[in-house]
Each structure stands twice: as C-alpha cells, then as structure tokens.
C-alpha atoms as a PDB file:
ATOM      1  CA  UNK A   1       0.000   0.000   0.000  1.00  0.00           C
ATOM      2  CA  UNK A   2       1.254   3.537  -0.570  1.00  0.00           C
ATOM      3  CA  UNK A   3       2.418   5.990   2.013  1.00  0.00           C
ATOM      4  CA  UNK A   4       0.301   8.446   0.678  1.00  0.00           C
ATOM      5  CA  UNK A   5      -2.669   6.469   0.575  1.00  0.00           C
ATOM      6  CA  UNK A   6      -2.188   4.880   4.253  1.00  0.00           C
ATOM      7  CA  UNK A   7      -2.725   8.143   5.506  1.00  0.00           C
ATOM      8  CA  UNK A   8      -5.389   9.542   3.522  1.00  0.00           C
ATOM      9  CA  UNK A   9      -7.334   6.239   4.870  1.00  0.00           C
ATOM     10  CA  UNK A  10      -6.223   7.238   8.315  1.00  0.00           C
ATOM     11  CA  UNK A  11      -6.770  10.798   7.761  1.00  0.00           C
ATOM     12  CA  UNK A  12     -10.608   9.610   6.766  1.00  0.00           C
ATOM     13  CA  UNK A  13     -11.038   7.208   9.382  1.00  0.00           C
ATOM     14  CA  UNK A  14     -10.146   9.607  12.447  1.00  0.00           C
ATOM     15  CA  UNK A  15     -12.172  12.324  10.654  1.00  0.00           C
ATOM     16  CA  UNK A  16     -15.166  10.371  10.835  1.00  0.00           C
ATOM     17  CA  UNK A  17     -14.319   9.201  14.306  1.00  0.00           C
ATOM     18  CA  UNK A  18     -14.288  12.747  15.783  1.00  0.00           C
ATOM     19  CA  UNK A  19     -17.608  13.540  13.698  1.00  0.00           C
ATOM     20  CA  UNK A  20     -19.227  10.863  15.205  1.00  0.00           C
ATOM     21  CA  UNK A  21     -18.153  11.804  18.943  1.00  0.00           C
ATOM     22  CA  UNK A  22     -19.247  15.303  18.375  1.00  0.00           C
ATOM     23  CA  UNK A  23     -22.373  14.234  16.903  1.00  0.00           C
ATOM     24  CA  UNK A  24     -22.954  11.833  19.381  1.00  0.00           C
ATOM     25  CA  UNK A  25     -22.188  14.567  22.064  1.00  0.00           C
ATOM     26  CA  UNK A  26     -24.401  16.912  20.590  1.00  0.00           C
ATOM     27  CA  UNK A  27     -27.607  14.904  20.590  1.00  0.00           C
ATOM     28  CA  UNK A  28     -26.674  13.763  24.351  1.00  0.00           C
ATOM     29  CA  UNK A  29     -27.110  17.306  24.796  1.00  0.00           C
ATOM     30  CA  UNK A  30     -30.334  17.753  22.937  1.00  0.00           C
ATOM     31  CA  UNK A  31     -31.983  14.984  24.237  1.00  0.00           C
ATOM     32  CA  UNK A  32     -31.197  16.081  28.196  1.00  0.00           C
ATOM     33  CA  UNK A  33     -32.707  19.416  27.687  1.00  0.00           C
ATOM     34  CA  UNK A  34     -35.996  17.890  25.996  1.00  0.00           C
ATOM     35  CA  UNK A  35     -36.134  16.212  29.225  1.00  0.00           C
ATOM     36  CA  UNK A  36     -35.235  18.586  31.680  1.00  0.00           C
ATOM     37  CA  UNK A  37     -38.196  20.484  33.143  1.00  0.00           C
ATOM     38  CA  UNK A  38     -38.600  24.182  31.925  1.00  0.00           C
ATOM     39  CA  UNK A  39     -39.145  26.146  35.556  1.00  0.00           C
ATOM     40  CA  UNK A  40     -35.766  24.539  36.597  1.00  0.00           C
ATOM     41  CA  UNK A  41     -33.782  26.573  33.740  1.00  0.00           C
ATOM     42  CA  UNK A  42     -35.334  29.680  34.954  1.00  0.00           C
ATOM     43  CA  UNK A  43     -35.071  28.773  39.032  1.00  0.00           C
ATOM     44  CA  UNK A  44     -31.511  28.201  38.480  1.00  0.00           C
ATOM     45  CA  UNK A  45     -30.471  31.188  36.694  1.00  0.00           C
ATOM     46  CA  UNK A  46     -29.656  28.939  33.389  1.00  0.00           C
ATOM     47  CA  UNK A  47     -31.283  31.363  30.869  1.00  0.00           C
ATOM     48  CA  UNK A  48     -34.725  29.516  29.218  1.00  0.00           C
ATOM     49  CA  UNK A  49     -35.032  26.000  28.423  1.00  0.00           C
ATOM     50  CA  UNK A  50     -36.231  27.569  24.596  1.00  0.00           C
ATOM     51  CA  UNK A  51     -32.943  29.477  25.270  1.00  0.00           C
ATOM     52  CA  UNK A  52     -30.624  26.106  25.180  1.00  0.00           C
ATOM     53  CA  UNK A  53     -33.200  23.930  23.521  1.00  0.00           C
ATOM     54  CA  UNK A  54     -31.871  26.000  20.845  1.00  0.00           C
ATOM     55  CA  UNK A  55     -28.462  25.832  20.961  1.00  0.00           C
ATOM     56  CA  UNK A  56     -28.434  21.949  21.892  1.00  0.00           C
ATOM     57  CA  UNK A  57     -30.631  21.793  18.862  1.00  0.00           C
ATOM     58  CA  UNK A  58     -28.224  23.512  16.976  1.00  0.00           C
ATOM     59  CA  UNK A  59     -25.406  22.051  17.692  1.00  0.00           C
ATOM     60  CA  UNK A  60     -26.778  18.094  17.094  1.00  0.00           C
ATOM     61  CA  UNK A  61     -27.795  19.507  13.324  1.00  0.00           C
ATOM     62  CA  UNK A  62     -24.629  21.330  12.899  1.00  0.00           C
ATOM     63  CA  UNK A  63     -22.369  17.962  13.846  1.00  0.00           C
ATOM     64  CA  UNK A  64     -25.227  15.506  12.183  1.00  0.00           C
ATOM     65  CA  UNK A  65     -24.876  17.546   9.134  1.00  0.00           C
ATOM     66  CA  UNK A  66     -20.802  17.360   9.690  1.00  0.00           C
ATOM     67  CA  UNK A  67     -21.226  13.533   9.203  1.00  0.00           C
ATOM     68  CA  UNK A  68     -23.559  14.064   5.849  1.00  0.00           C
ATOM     69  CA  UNK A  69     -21.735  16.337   4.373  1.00  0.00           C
ATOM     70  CA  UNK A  70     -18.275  16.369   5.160  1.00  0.00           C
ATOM     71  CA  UNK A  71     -15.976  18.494   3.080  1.00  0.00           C
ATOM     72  CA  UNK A  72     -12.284  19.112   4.018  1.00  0.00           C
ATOM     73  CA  UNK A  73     -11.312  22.538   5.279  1.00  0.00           C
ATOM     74  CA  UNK A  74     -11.455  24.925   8.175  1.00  0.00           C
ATOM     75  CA  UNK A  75     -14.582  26.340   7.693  1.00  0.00           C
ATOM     76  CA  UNK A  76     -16.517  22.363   7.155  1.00  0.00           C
ATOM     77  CA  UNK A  77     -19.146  20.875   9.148  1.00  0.00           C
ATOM     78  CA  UNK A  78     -17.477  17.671   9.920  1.00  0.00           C
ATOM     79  CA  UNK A  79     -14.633  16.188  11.549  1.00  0.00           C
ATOM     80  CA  UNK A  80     -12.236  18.758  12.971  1.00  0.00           C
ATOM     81  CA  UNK A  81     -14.269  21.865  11.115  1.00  0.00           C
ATOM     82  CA  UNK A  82     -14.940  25.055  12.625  1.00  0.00           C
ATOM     83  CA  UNK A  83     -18.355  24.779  13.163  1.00  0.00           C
ATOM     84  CA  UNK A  84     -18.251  21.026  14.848  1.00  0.00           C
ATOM     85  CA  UNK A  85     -16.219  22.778  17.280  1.00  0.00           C
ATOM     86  CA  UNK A  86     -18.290  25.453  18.107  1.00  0.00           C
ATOM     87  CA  UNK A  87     -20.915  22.992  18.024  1.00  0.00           C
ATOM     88  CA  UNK A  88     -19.737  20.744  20.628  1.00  0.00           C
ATOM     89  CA  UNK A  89     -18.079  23.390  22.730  1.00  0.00           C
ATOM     90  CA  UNK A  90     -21.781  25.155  22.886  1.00  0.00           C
ATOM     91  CA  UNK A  91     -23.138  21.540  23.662  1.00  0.00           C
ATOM     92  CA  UNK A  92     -20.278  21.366  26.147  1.00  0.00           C
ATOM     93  CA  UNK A  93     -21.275  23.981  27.785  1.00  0.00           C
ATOM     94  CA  UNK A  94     -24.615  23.116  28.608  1.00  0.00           C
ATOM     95  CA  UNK A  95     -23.488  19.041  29.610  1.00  0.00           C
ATOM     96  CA  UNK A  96     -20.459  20.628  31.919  1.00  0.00           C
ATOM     97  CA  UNK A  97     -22.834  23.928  33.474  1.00  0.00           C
ATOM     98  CA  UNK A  98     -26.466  23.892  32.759  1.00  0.00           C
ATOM     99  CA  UNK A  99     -27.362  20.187  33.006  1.00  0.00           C
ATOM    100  CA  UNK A 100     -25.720  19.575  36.684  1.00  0.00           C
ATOM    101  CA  UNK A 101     -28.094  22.559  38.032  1.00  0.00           C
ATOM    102  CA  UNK A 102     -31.142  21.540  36.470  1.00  0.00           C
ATOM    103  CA  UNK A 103     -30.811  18.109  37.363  1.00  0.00           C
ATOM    104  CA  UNK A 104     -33.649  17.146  39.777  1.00  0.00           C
ATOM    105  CA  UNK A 105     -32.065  15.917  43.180  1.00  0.00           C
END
C-alpha cells in the first residue's frame, strides 16, 4: 500500500471518528434538555429551556450535518471543522454547566 494512501485512509477514518463523537455529544445534549423540566432553567439562573433547547438543537444539526456532508477545510461541518467545534463546545457547555443545576435531586 502507498504511504500516501495509508494516511489519507487514516486521515478519513479519524475524521469520521471525531464527527461521530461530536455528533454523538451533541444529541446527548439535545436529548437532556428535551427532558429537563422548563421552571428549573429559569429557578436556576440557566437562561430559558427555549434558550438552550436551541443551541443543543443547533449544535446536534450542525455535527449531524458534519457527518452528511463532510468536506475538508477549516470552515466544514465535519470532523475537525470550525463549526463542529463550536458545536460541541456550545453543547459542552450546557453538559459541563447547565445540566448539573437543572438536574432534579
């Protein structure tokens, strides 16, 4: 097998990997805020559960669209593009912040 072509293949592979994570990250975070009970957002001081409903929502089309559609380049849905990141770093957010203080205990 060729050099060249060893590492486009691996190139592709981890691509799709990180898509997938991000995707599957994304729709974690979707999912949790259809869940979560609106008055709680509020209560909390966690903006409006239309507020992150939103951005989760957002985010899970932006990254599902990533895997799709995936072109090469910084400014690409997929894989390590600019707006997976911001995707997953807005879904981040509300996973690592919003989600522990709405959480019913």
């Amino acid at each position: 097998m060729d050099g060249k072509l060893l590492i486009a293949w691996i190139q592709l592979i981890t691509f799709y990997v990180a898509g997938f994570l991000c995707a599957a990250i994304a729709v974690w975070a979707f999912v949790d805020c259809l869940i979560r009970r609106g008055p709680r957002f509020e209560a909390m001081s966690k903006r409006t559960k239309g507020f992150w409903l939103a951005i989760t929502g957002g985010a899970a089309f932006v990254t599902v669209l990533g895997l799709v559609f995936p072109t090469s380049g910084l400014l690409s849905f997929g894989g390590y593009g600019l707006f997976n990141i911001a995707a997953v770093t807005a879904a981040g957010v509300y996973l690592a912040d919003v989600r522990p203080a709405v959480a019913s205990r």
